[in-house]
Protein backbone atom coordinates (compact mmCIF):
# COMPACT_ATOMS: atom_id res chain seq x y z
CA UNK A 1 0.00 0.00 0.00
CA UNK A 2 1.64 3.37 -0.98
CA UNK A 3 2.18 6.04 1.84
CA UNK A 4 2.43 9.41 2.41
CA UNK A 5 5.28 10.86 2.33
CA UNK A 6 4.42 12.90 6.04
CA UNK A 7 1.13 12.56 8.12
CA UNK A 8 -1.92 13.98 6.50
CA UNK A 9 -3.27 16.95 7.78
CA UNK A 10 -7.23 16.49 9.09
CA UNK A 11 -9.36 19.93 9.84
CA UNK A 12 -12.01 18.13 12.58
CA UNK A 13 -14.12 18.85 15.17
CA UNK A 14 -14.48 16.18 17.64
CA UNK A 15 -18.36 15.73 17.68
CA UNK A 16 -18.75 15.71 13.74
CA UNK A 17 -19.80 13.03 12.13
CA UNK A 18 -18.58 14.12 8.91
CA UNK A 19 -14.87 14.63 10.06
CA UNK A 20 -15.35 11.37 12.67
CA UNK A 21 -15.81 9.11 8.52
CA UNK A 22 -12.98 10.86 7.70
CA UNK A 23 -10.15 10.06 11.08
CA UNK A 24 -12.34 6.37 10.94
CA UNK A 25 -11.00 5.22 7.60
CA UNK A 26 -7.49 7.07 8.07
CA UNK A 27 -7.24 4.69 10.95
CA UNK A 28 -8.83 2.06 8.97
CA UNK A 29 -5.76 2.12 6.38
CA UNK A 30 -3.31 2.87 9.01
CA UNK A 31 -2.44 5.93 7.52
CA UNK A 32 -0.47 8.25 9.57
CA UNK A 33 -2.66 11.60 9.81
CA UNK A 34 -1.87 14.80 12.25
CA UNK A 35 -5.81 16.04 13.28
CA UNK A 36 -6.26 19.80 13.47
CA UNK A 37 -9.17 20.87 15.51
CA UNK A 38 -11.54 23.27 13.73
CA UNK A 39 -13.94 24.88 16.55
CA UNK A 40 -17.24 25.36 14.95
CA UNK A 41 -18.83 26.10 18.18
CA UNK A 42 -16.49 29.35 17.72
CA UNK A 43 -17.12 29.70 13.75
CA UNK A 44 -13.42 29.00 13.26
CA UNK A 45 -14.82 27.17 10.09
CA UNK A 46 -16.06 31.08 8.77
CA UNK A 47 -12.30 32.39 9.35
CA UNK A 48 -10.44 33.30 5.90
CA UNK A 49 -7.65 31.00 6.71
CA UNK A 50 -9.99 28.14 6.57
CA UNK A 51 -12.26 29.47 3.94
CA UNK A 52 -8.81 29.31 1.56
CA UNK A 53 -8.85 25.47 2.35
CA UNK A 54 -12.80 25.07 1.91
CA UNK A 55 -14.96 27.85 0.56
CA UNK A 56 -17.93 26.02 2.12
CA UNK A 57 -16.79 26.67 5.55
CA UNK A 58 -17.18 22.92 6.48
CA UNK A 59 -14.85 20.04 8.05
CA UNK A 60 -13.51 18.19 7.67
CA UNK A 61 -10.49 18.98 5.14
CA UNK A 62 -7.52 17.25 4.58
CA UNK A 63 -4.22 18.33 2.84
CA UNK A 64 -1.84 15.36 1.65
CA UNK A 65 1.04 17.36 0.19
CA UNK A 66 0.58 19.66 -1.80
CA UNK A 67 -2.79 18.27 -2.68
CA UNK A 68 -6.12 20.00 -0.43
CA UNK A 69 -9.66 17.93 -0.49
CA UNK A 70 -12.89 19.16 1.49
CA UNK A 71 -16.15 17.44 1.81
CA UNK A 72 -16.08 14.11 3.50
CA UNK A 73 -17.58 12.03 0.64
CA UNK A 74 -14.66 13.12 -1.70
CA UNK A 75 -12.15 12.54 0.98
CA UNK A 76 -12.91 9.16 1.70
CA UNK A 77 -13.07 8.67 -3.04
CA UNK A 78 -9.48 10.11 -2.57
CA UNK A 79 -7.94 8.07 0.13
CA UNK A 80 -9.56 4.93 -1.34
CA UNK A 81 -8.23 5.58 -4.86
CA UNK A 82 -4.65 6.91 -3.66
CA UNK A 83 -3.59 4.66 -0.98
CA UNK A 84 -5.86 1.28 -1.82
CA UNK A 85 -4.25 -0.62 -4.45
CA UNK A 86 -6.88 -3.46 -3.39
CA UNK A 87 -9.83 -1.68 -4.61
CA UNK A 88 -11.41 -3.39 -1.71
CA UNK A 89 -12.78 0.21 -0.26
CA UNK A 90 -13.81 0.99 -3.37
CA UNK A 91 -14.37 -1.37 -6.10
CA UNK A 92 -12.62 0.02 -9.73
CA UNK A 93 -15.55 -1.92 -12.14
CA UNK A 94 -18.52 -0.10 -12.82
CA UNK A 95 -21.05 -1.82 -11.22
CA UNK A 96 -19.12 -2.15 -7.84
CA UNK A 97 -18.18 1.92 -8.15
CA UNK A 98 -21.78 2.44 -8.96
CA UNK A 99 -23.08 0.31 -5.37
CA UNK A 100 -20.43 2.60 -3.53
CA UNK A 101 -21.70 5.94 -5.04
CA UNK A 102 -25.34 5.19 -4.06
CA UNK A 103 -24.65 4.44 -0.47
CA UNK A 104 -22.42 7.65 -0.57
CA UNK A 105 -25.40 9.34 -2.35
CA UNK A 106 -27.57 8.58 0.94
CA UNK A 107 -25.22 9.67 3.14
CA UNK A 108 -25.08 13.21 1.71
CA UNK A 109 -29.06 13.39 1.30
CA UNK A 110 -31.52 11.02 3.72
CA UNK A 111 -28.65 9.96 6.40
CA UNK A 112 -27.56 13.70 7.00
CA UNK A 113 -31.17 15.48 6.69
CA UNK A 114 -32.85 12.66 8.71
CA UNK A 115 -30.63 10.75 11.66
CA UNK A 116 -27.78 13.61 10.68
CA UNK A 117 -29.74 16.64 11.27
CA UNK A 118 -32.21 15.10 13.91
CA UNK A 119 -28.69 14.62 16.47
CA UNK A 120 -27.38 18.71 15.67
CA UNK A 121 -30.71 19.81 16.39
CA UNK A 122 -30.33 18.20 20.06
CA UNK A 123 -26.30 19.20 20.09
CA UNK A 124 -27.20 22.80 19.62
CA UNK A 125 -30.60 23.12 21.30
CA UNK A 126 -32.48 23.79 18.22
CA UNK A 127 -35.96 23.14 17.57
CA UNK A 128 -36.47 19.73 16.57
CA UNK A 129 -38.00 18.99 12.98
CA UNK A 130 -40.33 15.98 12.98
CA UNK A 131 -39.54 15.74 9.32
CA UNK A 132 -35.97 14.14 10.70
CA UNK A 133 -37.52 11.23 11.96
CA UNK A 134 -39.69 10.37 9.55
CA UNK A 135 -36.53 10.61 6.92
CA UNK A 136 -34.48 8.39 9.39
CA UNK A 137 -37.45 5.82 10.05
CA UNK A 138 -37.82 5.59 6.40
CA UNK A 139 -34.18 5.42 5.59
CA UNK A 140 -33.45 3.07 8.55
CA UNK A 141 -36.20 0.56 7.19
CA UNK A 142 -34.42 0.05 3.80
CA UNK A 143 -31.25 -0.12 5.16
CA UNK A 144 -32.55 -2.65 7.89
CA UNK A 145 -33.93 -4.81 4.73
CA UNK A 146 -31.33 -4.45 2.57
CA UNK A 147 -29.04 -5.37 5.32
CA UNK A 148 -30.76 -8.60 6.33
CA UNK A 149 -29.72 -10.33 2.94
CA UNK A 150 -26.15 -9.37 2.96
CA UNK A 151 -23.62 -8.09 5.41
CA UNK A 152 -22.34 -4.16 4.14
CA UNK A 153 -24.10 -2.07 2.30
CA UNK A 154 -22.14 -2.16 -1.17
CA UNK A 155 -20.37 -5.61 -1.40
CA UNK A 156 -20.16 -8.94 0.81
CA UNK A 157 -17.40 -6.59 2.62
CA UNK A 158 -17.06 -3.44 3.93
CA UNK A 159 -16.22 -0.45 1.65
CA UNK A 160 -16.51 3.35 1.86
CA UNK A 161 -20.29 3.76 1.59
CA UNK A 162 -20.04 1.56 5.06
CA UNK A 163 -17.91 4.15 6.48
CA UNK A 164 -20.07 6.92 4.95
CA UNK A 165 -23.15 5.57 6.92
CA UNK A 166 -21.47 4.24 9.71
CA UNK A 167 -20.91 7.76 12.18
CA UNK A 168 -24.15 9.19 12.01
CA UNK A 169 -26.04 5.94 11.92
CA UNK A 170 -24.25 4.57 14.97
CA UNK A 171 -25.25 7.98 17.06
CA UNK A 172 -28.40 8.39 15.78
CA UNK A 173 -29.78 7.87 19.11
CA UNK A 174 -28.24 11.22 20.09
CA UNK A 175 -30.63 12.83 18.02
CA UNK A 176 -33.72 10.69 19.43
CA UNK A 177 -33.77 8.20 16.95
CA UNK A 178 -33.75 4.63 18.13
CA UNK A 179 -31.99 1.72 16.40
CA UNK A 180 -34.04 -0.40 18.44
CA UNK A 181 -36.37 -1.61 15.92
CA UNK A 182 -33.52 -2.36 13.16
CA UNK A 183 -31.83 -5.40 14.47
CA UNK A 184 -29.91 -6.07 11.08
CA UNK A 185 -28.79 -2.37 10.84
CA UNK A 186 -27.30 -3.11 14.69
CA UNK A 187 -25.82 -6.06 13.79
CA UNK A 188 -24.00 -4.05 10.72
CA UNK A 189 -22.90 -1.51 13.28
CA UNK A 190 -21.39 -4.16 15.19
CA UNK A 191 -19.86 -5.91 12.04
CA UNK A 192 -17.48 -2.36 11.15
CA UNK A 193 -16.70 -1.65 15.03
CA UNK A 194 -15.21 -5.10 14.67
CA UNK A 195 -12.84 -4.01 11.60
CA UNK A 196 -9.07 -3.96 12.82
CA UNK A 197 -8.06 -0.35 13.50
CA UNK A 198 -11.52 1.01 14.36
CA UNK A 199 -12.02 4.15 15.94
CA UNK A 200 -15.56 5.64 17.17
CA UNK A 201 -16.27 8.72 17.08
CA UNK A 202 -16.82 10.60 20.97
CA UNK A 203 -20.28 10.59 22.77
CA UNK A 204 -21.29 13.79 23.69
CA UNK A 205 -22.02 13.52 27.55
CA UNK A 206 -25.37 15.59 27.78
CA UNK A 207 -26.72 13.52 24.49
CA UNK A 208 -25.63 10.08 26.60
């Protein structure tokens, strides 16, 4: 497996989900990393020093080299492609890249408005939108049946639309949404915190 030539650099906060996919499959590849802390609780993301690394003013961001990604999704694409000569985390044929981008797909639209959303409401005392937990009951059911017929969510092992899911699915219940009534979707959880190298994400204390 190719390495970098010095640790990548990972703009984080601890308590997102988006950076926590990120650190997980850095760890997953044993890939040595050096994680910046970004305080969004401050707006650090809004300053122009970090708005030169991500115009969106979102973490995570990484910078191997001279090279500079934002946005999770693409992140885990890059790591996958550069440092994977498997192609296990992300399959190279069509149909196998095309399994991986529709997991990642749900990750950016029903896992972060439904389960995603539903957890920062609680995290920053905002109203709660009922329309997050009927996204992440409806989400949670297909993934729950999908998930009873084979063991990740792109392939017969895990890849990056696993990691994409896992964070925000795992603490969903931070957000109010239980994963009580998806036993297969539990059992999945347990199936990637069993991967060698795994690293969760931290609880929150007052969402415990």
């Amino acid at each position: 497996m190719p390495r970098p030539t010095a640790p990548i650099r990972v703009y984080h906060h601890p308590l997102s989900g988006h950076a926590h996919r990120v650190r997980l499959f850095l760890s997953l590849l044993e890939l040595p990393f050096e994680a910046i802390e970004i305080d969004i609780t401050k707006g650090e993301q809004k300053r122009p020093e970090f708005l030169s690394l991500n115009a969106f003013g979102q973490v995570p961001v990484i910078q191997d080299g001279d090279t500079t990604i934002a946005d999770s999704n693409a992140i885990l694409t890059y790591l996958a492609i550069r440092y994977d000569e498997t192609a296990r985390w992300l399959p190279r044929d069509a149909i196998g890249a095309a399994q991986v981008q529709r997991w990642l797909s749900v990750a950016a639209g029903q896992l972060l408005n439904g389960p995603g959303n539903a957890r920062v409401n609680v995290l920053f005392g905002r109203p709660q939108d009922p329309r997050c937990g009927d996204i992440a009951s409806a989400l949670f059911t297909r993934m729950d049946a999908h998930l009873a017929a084979q063991p990740f969510l792109a392939a017969a092992h895990a890849t990056i639309a696993d990691i994409a899911l896992y964070t925000y699915t795992a603490h969903a219940p931070e957000g109010g949404v239980s994963l009580q009534p998806y036993p297969h979707v539990r059992a999945w959880l347990d199936r990637i915190e069993a991967l060698p190298h795994f690293v969760g994400m931290v609880r929150n204390k007052a969402l415990a």
